[in-house]
C-alpha atoms as a PDB file:
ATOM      1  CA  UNK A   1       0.000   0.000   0.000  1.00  0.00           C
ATOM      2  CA  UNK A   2       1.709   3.276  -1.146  1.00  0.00           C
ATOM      3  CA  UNK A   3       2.120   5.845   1.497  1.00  0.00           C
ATOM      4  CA  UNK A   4      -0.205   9.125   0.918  1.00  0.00           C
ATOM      5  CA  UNK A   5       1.264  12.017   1.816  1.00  0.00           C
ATOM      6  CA  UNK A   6      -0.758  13.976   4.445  1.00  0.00           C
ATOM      7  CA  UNK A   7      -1.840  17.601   3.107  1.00  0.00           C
ATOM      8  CA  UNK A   8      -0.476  20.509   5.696  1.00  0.00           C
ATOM      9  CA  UNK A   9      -3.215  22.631   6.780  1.00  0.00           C
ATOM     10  CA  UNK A  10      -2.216  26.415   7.437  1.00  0.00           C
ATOM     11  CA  UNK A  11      -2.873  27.406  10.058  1.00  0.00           C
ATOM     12  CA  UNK A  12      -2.254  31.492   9.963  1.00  0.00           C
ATOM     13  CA  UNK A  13      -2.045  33.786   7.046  1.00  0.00           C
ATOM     14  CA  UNK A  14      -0.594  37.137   6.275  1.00  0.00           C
ATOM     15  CA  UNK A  15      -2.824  40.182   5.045  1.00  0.00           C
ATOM     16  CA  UNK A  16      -1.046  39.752   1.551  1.00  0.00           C
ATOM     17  CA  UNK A  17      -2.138  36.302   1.344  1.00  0.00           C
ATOM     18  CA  UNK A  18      -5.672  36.913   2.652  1.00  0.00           C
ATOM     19  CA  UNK A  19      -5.916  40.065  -0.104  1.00  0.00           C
ATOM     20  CA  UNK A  20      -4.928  37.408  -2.822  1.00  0.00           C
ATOM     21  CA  UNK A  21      -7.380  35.405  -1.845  1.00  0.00           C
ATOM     22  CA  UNK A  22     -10.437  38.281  -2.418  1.00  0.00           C
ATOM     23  CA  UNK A  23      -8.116  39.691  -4.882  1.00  0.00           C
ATOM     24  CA  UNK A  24      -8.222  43.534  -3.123  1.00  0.00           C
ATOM     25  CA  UNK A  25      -5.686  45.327  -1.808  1.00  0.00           C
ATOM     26  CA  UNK A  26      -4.197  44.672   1.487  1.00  0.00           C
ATOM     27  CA  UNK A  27      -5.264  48.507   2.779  1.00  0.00           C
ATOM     28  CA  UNK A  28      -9.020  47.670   2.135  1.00  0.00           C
ATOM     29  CA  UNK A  29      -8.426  44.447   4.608  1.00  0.00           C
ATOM     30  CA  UNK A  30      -6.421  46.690   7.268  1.00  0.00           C
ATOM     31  CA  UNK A  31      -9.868  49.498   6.357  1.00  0.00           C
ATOM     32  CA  UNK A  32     -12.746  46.419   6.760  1.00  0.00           C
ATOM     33  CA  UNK A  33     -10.326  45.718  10.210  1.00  0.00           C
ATOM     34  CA  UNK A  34     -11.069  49.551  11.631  1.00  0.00           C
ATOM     35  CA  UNK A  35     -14.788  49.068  10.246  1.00  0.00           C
ATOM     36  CA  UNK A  36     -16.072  45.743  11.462  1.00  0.00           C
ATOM     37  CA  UNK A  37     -15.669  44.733  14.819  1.00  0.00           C
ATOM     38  CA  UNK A  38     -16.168  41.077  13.599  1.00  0.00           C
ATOM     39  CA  UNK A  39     -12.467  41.404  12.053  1.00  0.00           C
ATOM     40  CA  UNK A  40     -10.041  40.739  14.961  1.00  0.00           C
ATOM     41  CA  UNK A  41      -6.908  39.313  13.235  1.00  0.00           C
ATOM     42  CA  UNK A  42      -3.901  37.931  16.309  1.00  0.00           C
ATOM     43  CA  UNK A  43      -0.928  39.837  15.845  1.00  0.00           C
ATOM     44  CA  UNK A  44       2.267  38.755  16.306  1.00  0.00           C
ATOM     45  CA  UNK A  45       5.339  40.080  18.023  1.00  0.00           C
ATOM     46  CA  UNK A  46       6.532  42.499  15.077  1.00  0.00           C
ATOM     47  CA  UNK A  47       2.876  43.846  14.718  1.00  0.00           C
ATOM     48  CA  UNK A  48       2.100  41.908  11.503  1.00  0.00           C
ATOM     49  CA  UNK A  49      -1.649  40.681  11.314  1.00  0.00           C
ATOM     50  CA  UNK A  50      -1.953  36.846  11.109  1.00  0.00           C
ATOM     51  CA  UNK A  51      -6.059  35.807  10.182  1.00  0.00           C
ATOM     52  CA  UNK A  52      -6.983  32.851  10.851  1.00  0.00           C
ATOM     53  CA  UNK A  53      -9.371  30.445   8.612  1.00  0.00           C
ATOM     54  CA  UNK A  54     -11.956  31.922  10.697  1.00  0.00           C
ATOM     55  CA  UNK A  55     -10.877  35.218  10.205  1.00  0.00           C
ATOM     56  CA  UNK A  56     -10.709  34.397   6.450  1.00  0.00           C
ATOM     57  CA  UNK A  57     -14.160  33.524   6.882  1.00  0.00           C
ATOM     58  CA  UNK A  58     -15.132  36.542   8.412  1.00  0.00           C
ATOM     59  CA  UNK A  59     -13.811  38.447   5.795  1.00  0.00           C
ATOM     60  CA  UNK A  60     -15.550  36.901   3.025  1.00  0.00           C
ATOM     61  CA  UNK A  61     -18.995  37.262   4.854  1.00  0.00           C
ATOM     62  CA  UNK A  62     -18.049  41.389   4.471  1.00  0.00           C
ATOM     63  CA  UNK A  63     -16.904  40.544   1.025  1.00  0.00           C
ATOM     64  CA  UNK A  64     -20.112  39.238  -0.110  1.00  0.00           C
ATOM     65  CA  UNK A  65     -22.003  41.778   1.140  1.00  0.00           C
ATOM     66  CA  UNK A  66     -19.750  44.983   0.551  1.00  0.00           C
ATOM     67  CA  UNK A  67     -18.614  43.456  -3.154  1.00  0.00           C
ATOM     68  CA  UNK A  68     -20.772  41.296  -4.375  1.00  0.00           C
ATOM     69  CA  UNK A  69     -24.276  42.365  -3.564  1.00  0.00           C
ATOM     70  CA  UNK A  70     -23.451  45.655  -3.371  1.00  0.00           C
ATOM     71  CA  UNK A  71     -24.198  47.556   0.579  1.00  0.00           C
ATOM     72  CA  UNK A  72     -22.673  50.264   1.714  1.00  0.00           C
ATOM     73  CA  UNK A  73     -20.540  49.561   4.299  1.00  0.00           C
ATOM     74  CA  UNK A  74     -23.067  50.793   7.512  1.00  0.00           C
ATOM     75  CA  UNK A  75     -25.622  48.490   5.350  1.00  0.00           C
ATOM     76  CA  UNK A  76     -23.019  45.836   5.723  1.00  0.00           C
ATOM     77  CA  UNK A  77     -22.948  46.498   9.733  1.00  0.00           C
ATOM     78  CA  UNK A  78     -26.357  46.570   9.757  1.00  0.00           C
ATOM     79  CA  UNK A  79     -27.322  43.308   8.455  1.00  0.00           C
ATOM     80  CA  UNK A  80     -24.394  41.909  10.361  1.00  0.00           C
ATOM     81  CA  UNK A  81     -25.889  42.854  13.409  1.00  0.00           C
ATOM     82  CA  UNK A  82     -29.515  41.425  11.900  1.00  0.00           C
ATOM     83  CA  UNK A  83     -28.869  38.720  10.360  1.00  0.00           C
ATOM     84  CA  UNK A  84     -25.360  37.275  10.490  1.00  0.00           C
ATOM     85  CA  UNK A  85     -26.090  33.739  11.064  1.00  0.00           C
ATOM     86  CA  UNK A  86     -28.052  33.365   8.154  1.00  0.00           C
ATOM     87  CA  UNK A  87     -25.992  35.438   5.833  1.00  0.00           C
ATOM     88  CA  UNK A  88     -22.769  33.950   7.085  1.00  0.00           C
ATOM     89  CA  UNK A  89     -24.639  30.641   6.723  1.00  0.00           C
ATOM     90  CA  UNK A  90     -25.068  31.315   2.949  1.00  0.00           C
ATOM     91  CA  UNK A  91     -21.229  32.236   2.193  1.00  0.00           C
ATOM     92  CA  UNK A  92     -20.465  29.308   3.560  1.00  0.00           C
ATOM     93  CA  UNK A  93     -22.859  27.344   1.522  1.00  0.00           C
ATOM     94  CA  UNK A  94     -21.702  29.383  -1.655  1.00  0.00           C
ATOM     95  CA  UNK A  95     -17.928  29.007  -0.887  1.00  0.00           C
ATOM     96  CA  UNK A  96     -18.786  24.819  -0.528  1.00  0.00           C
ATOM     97  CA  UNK A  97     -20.632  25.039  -3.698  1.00  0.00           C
ATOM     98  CA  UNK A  98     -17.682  26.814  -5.426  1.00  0.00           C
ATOM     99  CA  UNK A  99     -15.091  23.802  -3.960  1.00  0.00           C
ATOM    100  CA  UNK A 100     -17.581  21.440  -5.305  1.00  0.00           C
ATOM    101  CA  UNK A 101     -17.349  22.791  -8.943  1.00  0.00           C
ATOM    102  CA  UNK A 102     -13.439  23.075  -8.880  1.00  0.00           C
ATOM    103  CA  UNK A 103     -13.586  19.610  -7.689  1.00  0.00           C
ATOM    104  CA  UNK A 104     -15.804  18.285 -10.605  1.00  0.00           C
ATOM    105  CA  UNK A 105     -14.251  20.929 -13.265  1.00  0.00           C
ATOM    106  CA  UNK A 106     -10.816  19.168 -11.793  1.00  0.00           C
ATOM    107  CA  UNK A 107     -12.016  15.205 -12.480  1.00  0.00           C
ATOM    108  CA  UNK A 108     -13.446  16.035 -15.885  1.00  0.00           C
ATOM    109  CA  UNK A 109     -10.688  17.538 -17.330  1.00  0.00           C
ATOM    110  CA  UNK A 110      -8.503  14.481 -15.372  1.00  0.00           C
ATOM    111  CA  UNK A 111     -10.726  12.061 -17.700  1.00  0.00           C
ATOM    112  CA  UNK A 112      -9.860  14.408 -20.838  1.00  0.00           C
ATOM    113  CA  UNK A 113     -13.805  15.174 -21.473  1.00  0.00           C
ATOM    114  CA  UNK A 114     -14.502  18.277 -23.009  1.00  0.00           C
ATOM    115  CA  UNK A 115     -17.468  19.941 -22.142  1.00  0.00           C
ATOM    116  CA  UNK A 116     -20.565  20.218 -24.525  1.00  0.00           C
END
């Protein structure tokens, strides 16, 4: 039985690295940070910001509200403060349905079948 290699899960990531992953600039991140009291990343001993998966979560929750659906960013606080379990519920359910479709995407072009 071959061994399979574990994957390494990250634990912490820098504000560069969360930017690249909404593809913004890391001054709107440090800007959400002052904004929303949701967005608490640990810092370490240098002062650099290290979010969490959480955190990243957090962040994407503003993303989708501020970005995608368009508020304004006190309509953003305010249906935080409403409604954040069901909105944050829904990110979470989009992100899953996202990883889903790279999955698929991912086997089908693995099995070389191009798409009709």
């Amino acid at each position: 039985m071959p061994y399979k290699e574990r994957d390494i899960e990250k634990k912490y990531f820098s504000i560069g690295e969360v930017a690249a992953i909404f593809k913004v600039a890391p001054s709107l991140i440090r800007y959400w940070e002052g904004e929303f009291e949701m967005i608490n990343p640990k810092k370490d001993k240098k002062g650099n910001r290290r979010f969490t998966k959480e955190d990243i979560e957090k962040i994407r929750y503003i993303y989708q509200l501020v970005k995608v659906k368009g508020f304004t960013l006190q309509g953003a606080q305010e249906a935080i403060k409403k409604d954040q379990s069901k909105v944050f519920d829904k990110v979470q359910m989009i992100d899953k349905l996202h990883q889903i479709k790279k999955f698929l995407v991912n086997i089908r072009d693995t099995m070389h079948v191009k798409p009709e």
